[in-house]
Structure formats: structure tokens, C-alpha cells
Protein backbone atom coordinates (compact mmCIF):
# COMPACT_ATOMS: atom_id res chain seq x y z
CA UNK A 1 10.19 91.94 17.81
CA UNK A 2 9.64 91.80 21.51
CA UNK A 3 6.75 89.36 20.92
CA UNK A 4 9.13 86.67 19.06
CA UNK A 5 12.07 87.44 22.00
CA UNK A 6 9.08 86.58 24.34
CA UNK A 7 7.81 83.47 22.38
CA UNK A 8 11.99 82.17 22.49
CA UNK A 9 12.34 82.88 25.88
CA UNK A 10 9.35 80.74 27.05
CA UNK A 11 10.26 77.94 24.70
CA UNK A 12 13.51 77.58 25.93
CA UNK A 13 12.26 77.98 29.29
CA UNK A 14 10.00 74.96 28.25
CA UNK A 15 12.65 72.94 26.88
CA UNK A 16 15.19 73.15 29.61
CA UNK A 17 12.66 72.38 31.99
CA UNK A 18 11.40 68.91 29.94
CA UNK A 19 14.98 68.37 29.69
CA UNK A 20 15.55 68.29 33.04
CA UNK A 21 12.58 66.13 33.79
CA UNK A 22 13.97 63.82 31.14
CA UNK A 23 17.22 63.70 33.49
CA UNK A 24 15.41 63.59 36.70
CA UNK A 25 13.41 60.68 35.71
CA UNK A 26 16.42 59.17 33.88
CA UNK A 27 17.77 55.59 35.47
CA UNK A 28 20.83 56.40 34.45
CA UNK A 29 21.74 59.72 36.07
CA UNK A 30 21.91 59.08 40.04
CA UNK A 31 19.89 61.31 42.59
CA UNK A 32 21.90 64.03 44.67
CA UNK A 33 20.50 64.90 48.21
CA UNK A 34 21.39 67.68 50.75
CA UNK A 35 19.78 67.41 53.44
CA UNK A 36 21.87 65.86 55.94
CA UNK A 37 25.58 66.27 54.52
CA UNK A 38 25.78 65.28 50.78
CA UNK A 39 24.12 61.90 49.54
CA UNK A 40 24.01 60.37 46.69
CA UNK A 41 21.73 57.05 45.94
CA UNK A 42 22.58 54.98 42.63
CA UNK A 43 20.53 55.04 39.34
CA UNK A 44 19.91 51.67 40.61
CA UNK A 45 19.18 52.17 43.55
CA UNK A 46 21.67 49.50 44.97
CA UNK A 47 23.47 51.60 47.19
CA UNK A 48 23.85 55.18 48.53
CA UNK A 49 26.68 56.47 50.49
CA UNK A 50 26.22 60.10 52.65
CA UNK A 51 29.16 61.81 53.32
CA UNK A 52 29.83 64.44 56.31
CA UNK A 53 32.62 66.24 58.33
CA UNK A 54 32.67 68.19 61.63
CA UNK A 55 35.99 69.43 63.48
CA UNK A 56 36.22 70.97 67.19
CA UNK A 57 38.30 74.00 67.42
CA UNK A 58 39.55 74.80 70.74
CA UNK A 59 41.38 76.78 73.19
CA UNK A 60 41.62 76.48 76.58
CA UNK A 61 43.25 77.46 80.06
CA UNK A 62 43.92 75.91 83.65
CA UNK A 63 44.68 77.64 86.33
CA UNK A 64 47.63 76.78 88.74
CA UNK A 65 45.08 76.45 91.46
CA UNK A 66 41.81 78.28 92.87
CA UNK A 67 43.86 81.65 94.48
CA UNK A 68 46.65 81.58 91.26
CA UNK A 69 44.74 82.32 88.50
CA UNK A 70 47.89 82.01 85.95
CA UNK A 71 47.91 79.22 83.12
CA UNK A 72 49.32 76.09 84.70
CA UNK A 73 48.32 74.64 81.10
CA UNK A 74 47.09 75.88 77.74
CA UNK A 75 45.30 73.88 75.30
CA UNK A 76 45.11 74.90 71.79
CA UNK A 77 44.35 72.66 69.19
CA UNK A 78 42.07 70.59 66.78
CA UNK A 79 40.17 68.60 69.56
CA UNK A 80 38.66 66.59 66.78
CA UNK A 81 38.03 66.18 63.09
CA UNK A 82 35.98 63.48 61.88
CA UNK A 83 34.51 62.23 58.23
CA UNK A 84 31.70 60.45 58.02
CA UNK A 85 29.85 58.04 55.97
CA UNK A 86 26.64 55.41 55.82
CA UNK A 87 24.36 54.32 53.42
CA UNK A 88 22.59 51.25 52.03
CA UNK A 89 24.14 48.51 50.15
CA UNK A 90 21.57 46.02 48.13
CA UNK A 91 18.62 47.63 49.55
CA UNK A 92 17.55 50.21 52.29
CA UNK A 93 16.65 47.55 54.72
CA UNK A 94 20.96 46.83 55.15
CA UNK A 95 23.06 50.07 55.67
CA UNK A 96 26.31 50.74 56.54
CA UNK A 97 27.84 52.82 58.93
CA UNK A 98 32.31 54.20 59.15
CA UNK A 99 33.33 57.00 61.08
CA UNK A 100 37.10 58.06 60.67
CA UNK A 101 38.89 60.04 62.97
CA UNK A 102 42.00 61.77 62.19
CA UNK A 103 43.22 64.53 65.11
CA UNK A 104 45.72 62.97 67.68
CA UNK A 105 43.30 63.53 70.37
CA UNK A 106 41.16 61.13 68.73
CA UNK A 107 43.62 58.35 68.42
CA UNK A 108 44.28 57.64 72.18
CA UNK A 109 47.77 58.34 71.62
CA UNK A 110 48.00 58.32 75.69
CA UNK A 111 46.66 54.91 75.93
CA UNK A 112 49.22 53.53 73.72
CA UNK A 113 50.94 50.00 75.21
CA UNK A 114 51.86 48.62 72.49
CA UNK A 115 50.27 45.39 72.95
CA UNK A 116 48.13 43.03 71.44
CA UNK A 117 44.97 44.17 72.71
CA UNK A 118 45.59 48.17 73.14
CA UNK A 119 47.36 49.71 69.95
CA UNK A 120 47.09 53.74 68.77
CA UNK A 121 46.70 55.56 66.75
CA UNK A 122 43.03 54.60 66.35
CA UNK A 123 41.47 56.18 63.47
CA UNK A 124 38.52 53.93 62.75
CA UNK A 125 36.16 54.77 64.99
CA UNK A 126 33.01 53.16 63.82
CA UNK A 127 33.06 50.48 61.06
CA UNK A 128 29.24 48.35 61.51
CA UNK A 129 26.89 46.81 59.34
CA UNK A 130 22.74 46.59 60.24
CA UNK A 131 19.89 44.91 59.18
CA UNK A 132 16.71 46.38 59.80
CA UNK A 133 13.97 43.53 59.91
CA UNK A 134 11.41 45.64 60.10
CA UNK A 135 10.28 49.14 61.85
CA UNK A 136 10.82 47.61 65.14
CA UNK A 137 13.55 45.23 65.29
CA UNK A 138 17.77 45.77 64.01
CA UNK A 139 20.50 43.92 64.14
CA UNK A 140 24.35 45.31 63.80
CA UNK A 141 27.76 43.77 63.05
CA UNK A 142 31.21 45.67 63.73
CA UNK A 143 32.40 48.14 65.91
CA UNK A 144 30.74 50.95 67.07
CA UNK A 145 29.65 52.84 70.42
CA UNK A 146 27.83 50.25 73.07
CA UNK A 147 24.36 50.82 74.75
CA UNK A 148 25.78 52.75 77.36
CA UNK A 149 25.14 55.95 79.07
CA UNK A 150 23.46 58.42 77.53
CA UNK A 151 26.15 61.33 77.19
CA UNK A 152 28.10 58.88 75.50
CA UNK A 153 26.24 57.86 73.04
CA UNK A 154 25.03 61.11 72.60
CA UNK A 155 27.65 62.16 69.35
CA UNK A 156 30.29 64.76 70.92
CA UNK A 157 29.29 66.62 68.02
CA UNK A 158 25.71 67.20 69.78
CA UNK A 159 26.98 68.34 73.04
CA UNK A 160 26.07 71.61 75.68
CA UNK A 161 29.66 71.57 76.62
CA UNK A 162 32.46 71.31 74.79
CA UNK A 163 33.32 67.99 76.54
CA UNK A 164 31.24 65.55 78.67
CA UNK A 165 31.54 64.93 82.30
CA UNK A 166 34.26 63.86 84.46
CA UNK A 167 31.78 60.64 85.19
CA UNK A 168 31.32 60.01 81.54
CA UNK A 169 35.47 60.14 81.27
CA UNK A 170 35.63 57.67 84.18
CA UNK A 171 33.04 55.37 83.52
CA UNK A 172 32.01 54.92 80.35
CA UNK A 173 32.10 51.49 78.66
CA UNK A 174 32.57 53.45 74.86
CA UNK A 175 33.08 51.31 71.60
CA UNK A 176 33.55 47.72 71.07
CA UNK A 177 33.19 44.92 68.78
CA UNK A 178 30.80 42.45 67.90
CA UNK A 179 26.78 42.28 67.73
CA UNK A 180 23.95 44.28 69.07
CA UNK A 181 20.20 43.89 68.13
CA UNK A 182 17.29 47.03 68.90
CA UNK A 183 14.10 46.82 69.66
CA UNK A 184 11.52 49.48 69.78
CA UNK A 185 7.51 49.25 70.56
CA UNK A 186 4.96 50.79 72.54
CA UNK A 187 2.75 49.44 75.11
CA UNK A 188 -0.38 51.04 76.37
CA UNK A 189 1.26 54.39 74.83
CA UNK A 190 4.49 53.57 76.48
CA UNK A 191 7.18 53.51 74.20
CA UNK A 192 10.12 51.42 74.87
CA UNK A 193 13.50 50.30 73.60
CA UNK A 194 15.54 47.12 74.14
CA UNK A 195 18.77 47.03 73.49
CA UNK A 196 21.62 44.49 73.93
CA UNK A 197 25.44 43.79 72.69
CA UNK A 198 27.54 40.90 72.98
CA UNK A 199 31.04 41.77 72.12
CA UNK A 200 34.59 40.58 72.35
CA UNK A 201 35.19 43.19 75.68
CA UNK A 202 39.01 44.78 74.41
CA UNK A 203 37.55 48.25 73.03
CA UNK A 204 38.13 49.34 69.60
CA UNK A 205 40.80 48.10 67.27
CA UNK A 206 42.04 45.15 69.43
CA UNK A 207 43.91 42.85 67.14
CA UNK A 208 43.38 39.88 69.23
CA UNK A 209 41.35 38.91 71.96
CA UNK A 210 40.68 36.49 75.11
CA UNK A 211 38.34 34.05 75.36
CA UNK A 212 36.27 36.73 77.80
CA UNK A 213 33.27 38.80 76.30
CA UNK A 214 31.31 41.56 77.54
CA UNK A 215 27.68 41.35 77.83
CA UNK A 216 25.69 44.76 77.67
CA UNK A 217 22.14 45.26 78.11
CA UNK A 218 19.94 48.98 78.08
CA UNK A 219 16.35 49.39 78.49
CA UNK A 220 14.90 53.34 77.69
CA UNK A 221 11.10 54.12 78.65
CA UNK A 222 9.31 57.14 77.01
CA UNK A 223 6.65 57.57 79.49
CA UNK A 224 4.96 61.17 77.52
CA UNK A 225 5.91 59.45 73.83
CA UNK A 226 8.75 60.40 71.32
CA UNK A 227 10.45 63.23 71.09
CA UNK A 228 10.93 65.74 68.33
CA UNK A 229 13.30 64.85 65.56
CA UNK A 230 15.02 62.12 67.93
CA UNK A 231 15.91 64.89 70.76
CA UNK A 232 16.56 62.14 72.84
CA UNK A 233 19.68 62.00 71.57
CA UNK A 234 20.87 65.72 71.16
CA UNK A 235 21.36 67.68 74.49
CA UNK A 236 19.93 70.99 74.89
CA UNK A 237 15.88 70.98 73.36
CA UNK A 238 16.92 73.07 69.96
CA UNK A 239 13.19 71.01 68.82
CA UNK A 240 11.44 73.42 72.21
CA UNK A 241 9.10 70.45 73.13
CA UNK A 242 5.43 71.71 73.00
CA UNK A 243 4.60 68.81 75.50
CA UNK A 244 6.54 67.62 78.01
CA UNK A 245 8.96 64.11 76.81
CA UNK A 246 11.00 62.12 79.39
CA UNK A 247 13.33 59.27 78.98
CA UNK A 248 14.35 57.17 82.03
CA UNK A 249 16.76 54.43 81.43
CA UNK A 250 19.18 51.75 83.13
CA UNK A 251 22.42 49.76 81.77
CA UNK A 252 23.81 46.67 82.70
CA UNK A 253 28.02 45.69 81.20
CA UNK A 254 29.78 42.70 82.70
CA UNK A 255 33.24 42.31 80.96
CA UNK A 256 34.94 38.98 81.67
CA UNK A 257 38.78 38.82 81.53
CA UNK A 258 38.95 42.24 81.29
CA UNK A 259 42.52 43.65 79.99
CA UNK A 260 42.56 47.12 80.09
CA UNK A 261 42.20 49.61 83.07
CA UNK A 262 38.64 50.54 82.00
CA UNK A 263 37.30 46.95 80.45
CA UNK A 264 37.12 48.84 76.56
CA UNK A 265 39.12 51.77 77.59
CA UNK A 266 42.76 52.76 79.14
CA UNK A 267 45.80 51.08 79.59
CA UNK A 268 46.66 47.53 79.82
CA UNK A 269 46.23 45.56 83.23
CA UNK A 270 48.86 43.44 84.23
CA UNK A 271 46.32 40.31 85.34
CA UNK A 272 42.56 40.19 84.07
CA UNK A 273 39.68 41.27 86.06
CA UNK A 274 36.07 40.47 85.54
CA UNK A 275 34.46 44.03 85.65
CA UNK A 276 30.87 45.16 85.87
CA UNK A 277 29.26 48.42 85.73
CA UNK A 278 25.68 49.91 86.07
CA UNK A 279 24.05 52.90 85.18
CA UNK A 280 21.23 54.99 85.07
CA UNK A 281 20.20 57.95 83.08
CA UNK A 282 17.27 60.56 82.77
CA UNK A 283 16.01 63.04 80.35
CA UNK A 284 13.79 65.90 80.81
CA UNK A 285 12.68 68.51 77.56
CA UNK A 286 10.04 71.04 77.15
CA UNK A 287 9.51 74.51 75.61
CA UNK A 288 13.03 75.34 75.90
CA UNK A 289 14.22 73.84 78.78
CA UNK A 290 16.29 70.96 79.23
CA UNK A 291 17.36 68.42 82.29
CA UNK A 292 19.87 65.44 82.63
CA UNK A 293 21.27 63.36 85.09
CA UNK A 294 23.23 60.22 85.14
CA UNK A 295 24.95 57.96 87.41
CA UNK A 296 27.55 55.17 86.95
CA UNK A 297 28.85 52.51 89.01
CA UNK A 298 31.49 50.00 88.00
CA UNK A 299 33.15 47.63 90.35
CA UNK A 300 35.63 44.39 90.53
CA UNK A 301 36.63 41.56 93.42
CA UNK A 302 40.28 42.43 93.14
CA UNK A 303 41.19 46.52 90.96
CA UNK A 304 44.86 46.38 91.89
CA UNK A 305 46.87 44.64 89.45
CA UNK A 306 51.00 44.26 90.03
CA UNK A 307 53.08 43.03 87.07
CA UNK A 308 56.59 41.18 88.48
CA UNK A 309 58.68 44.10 89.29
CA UNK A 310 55.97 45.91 91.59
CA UNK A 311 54.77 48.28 88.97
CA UNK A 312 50.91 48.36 90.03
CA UNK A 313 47.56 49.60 87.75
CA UNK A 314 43.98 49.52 88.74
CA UNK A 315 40.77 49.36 87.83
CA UNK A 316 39.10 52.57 89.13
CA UNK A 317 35.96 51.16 90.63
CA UNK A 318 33.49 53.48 92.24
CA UNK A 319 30.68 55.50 91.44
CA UNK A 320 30.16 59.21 89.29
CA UNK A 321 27.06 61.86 89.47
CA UNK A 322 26.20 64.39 86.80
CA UNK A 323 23.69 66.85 86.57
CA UNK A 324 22.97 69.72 83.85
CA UNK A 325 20.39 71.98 83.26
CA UNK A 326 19.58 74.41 80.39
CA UNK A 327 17.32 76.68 78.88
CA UNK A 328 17.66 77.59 75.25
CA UNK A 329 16.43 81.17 74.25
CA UNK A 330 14.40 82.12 71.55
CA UNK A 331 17.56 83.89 69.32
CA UNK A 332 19.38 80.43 69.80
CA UNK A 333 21.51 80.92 72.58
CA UNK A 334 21.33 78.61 75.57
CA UNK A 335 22.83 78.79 78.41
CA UNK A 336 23.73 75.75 80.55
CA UNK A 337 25.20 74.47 84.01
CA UNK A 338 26.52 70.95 85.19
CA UNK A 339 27.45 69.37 88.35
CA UNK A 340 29.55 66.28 88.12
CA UNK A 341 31.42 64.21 90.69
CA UNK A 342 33.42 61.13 90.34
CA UNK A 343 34.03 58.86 93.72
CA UNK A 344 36.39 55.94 94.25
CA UNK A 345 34.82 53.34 96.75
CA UNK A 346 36.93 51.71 99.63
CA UNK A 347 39.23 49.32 97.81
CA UNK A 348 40.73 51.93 96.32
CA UNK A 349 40.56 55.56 98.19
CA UNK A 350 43.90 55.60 99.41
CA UNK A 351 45.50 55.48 96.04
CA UNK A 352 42.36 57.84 93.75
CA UNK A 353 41.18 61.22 94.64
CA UNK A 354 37.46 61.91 94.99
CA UNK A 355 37.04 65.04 91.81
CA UNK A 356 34.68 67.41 91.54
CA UNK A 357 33.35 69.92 88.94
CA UNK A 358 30.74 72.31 88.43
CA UNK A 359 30.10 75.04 85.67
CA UNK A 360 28.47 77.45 83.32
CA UNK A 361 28.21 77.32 79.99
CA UNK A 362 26.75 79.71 77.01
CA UNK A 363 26.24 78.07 73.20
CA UNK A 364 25.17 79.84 70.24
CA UNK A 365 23.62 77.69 67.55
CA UNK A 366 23.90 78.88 64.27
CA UNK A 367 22.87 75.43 62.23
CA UNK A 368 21.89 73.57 65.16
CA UNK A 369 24.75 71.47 66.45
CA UNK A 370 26.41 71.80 63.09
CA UNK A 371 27.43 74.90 63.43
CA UNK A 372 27.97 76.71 67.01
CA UNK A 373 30.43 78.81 69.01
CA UNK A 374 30.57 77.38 72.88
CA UNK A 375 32.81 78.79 75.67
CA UNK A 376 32.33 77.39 79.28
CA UNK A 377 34.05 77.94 83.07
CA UNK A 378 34.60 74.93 85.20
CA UNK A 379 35.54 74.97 88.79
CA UNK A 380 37.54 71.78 89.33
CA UNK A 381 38.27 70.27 93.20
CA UNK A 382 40.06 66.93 94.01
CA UNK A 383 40.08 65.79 97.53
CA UNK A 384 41.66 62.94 99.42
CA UNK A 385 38.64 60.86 100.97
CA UNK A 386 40.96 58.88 102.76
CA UNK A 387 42.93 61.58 104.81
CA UNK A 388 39.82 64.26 104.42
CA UNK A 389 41.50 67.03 102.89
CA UNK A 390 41.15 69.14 99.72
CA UNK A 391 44.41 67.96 97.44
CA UNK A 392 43.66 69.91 94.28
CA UNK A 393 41.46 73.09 93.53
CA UNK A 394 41.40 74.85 89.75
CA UNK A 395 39.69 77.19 86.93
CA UNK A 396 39.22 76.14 83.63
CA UNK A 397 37.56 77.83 80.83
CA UNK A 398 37.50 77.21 77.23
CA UNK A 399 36.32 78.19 73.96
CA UNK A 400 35.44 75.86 70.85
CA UNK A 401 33.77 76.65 67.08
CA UNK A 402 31.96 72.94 65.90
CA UNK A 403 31.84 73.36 61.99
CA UNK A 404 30.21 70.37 60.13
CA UNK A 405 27.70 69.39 57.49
């Protein structure tokens, strides 16, 4: 009896498992992957689509000043929530790429004019097509982040800190639309990347725009060769470099006939300004520890704009610093500090305060950056340049849970 039980058991065993070999290798049935959020790819393999999801929840405090440690504000909210999805279409050499964003503070509610150009909410964040020629060489089509400074195209998903820096805030030249190519070699064991964008120069979701376009242009050298699992592009080394890897890189963005405050970002001007802005960026990884810098520049003939009742709004042209330094240990916790300051230059340092932070932070990574519990405490100064005085001095600390596939 227990020989026959035996014999049925195996056969069955031996039958589900041709069965599902039959279904595996079936055209019809697609194929299911989980290794990066959920994917699926067509039976005929025209398409795929991967879907993900992250959310930021925070909480947060400022302090009335450095010697009154009560709340002068309290921040409590869903900081973000995103979906996400990309795939092929046709075949794997053209993908797809939308990000959708759908927490006020990802709409740019504050930004809101109204206007032709500058319109919230925003919830499309991404929307951009590429074509991969080969190994070496893409094109894209749409909107999606420019070639700018690393932090920023770093995801904010991928971050030490629950935000970036004050200079990133400033100075970044963020999302626009139109087309960008990359190119990636090496040379003598150097690896490099070109990249480049020529866009319309509004920002994201303009529904019109000027005859002006902005012109972008980054070039990344990899002296030591690539890192781990693309770690240039993740802060904190989660991949513990066995050898050392650097990345040194520079940006160029002119934006002609600028409308808005920041070129892509902020609110409308009332008279167009050509704008351009420079930066450069480092990266530093091995066995645990982790080192970045950046600085940005961006500067215009005239940054004071008046409309015809003596209402003014500037460009804020100057320069921002940021430093940060980590270690990650070997239970996955990493602690991390940063040093940021944010400068206006001459034209405009009677109306802008020079601002200043520096900080600690502590991250636990549970999934990696998919899943991790951060909490960090800035000390935040603002000081008059022009009459040489400290204007503003602050705490803030905060605490944030990332949960995403």
C-alpha cells in the first residue's frame, strides 16, 4: 500500500512538473519577473512593462531659533509617493520610461502662477522614450531629469538624507523637455560618459514655450573603472567597494529666454533672462566608506526683474558648496554628515541671505534603499553678507520610513 501511495506521489510530482515546463515554454503564457518591482514581458515578446512604488513618510521639527528650542514649525506628512513604470515596446533596443507623482509636495503646488509656462499640480514627472543604438550610444525623447548635478539625478529614493542639500534646492537645473543622447566608452582603461540635452528650457509640464532653448552638456570620468551595481548613482556604498572607484565630473546649462526664477524651476519672471550655470561634482567609494562633494554656480547680466507696478523677482545667481561623508557598517547602518552652503554673489546680496547647514545623519537599510528608516539633525544659519551679521539661526531634525519595491 505504501509502495503504490509512493509510486502516485512521484508521478504526480512528475506530471505537474512537465506541466509546468509545458507552460513555461508556452508562447502563449507571458513571463513574470521579480526582481526589480514586478515585470512582466509579452508571450511575444513585443513589449514588457515593470511596475514599482516607493512613498516617504515623514515628520519633522524646526526650532524657533538656535537658544528656543520650541517648534516654530512641524512637518508631518507624505513627502512623496510615486508609481513607476518602463519597459520595451517592439524590441529591447526602444524602452520606455513614466514616473507619476501624486503627494502635494510633489506637484509644486508653491510654484503655481497660473501661466502658460508654470502650471501645478504636476503629476507627470517623467514621460521619455530611448533608443539604445548599441552598448555605447542612446538617444531619449520626452521629459525627464537633465544631466545635471549629481544629487539630483541621483533618485530621492536613493538618498543618505532624507532630502538633498540646500545647494541642490538652489541650483539645480531638474527636469525638462526635449532630447538627450549618452555616450559611454573607455579609453586606455578610462571610462567615460558624454552626455548632452537640448530642450525647450520652461521645466516640466510647460504648455507652451518661447523661441529660447536650453543647452546642457555633462562629461563623468571613472579614473579606477565602474562601480558595483551602478553605485555611482546611489549615495552611501551599500555595494562596500573592494577597490577604490571615483567619479569626477563637470556640467555646463545655458537657458536662453529664461521665464521662470530658476530657468526649469520656480516662479515666473516678469522679463526673460538668459541664464547659465556650471557645476562640478565628485565621488569617492570603498569598503564602506563613502565621499561627495559638489559645487554649483549659476549667473545672469541682469537677475532683477520688475513687472509694471514695482512688484520685483530675481534670479538667485551665486554659487552653493556641499560636502558629505559616510561610512556604512557591517549590520547596515550608516551613519552620515553634510556640510552645505548656498552664497548669493554681488548683484544680489542686499536682497538674499548667505544659508548655511551642517548635520548628522543615521540610516538603517533593511532592502537597500527600498526599504530604510532615516532620522537626521541639521543646524541651519542665514546671515546677511551685505550688513555682516547672523539674521537667522535654527534646529531641525526629522524622521522618514522609504517603503518601495
Amino acid at each position: 500500500m505504501k509502495k503504490a501511495i509512493k509510486i502516485r506521489t512521484v508521478g504526480l510530482c512528475l506530471i505537474f512538473f512537465a506541466t509546468g515546463m509545458k507552460a513555461k515554454n508556452n508562447p502563449k503564457n507571458p513571463t513574470f519577473t521579480f526582481n526589480n518591482g514586478i515585470g512582466v514581458i509579452a508571450p511575444d515578446s513585443l513589449f514588457s512593462l515593470n511596475f514599482r512604488f516607493r512613498t516617504q513618510l515623514r515628520a519633522a521639527y524646526t526650532s524657533v531659533d538656535s537658544d528656543n528650542l520650541s517648534a516654530a514649525e512641524v512637518e508631518a506628512r507624505v513627502r512623496r509617493l510615486r508609481l513607476r513604470f518602463e519597459g520595451f515596446l517592439l524590441n529591447p533596443k526602444f524602452n520606455y520610461y513614466i514616473q507619476l507623482s501624486f503627494s502635494r509636495a510633489d506637484m509644486d503646488w508653491n510654484d503655481n502662477d497660473n501661466s502658460i509656462y508654470n502650471s501645478s499640480p504636476n503629476i507627470v514627472r517623467d514621460a521619455v522614450i530611448s533608443y539604445r543604438f548599441n552598448k555605447n550610444f542612446s538617444v531619449l525623447f520626452g521629459q525627464t531629469k537633465l544631466p545635471g548635478n549629481r544629487q539630483r539625478v541621483i533618485s530621492s529614493g536613493e538618498l543618505q538624507f532624507a532630502d538633498r542639500s540646500i545647494a541642490n534646492a538652489t541650483f539645480n537645473i531638474d527636469r525638462d523637455f526635449g532630447a538627450q543622447f549618452v555616450y559611454r566608452n573607455q579609453l586606455s582603461g578610462l571610462t567615460y560618459l558624454l552626455k548632452g540635452a537640448i530642450t525647450s528650457g520652461e521645466g516640466r509640464n510647460s504648455t507652451a514655450s518661447n523661441a529660447g532653448l536650453a543647452y546642457t552638456g555633462r562629461i563623468e570620468l571613472l579614473p579606477f573603472g565602474e562601480f558595483t551595481n551602478n553605485g555611482d548613482y546611489f549615495e552611501g556604498d551599500l555595494e562596500r567597494e573592494k577597490t577604490l572607484k571615483a567619479s569626477i565630473a563637470a556640467v555646463y546649462h545655458y537657458n536662453e529666454s529664461a521665464v521662470r526664477t530658476a530657468g526649469t524651476l520656480g516662479r515666473d519672471l516678469y522679463e526673460n533672462r538668459n541664464l547659465s550655470s556650471f557645476i562640478a561634482d565628485f565621488l569617492i567609494k570603498y569598503n564602506g566608506f563613502a565621499l561627495s562633494a559638489e559645487y554649483l554656480n549659476r549667473n545672469t547680466d541682469n537677475p532683477v526683474t520688475v513687472n509694471s507696478v514695482g512688484d520685483e523677482r530675481m534670479v538667485y545667481t551665486g554659487d552653493g558648496k556641499m560636502v558629505q561623508l559616510s561610512y556604512l557598517f557591517k549590520n547596515n547602518m550608516e551613519l552620515s554628515g553634510r556640510y552645505s552652503i548656498v552664497s548669493p554673489n554681488s548683484k544680489i546680496e542686499q536682497k538674499e541671505l548667505q544659508r548655511e547647514e551642517m548635520g548628522l545623519g543615521i540610516t538603517k537599510y533593511l532592502r537597500k534603499h527600498r526599504i530604510k528608516v532615516q532620522g537626521h539633525v541639521f543646524y541651519l544659519k542665514g546671515t546677511d553678507i551685505y550688513e555682516d551679521f547672523v539674521k537667522t539661526e535654527g534646529w531641525n531634525a526629522m524622521f522618514q520610513v522609504e517603503l518601495g519595491i
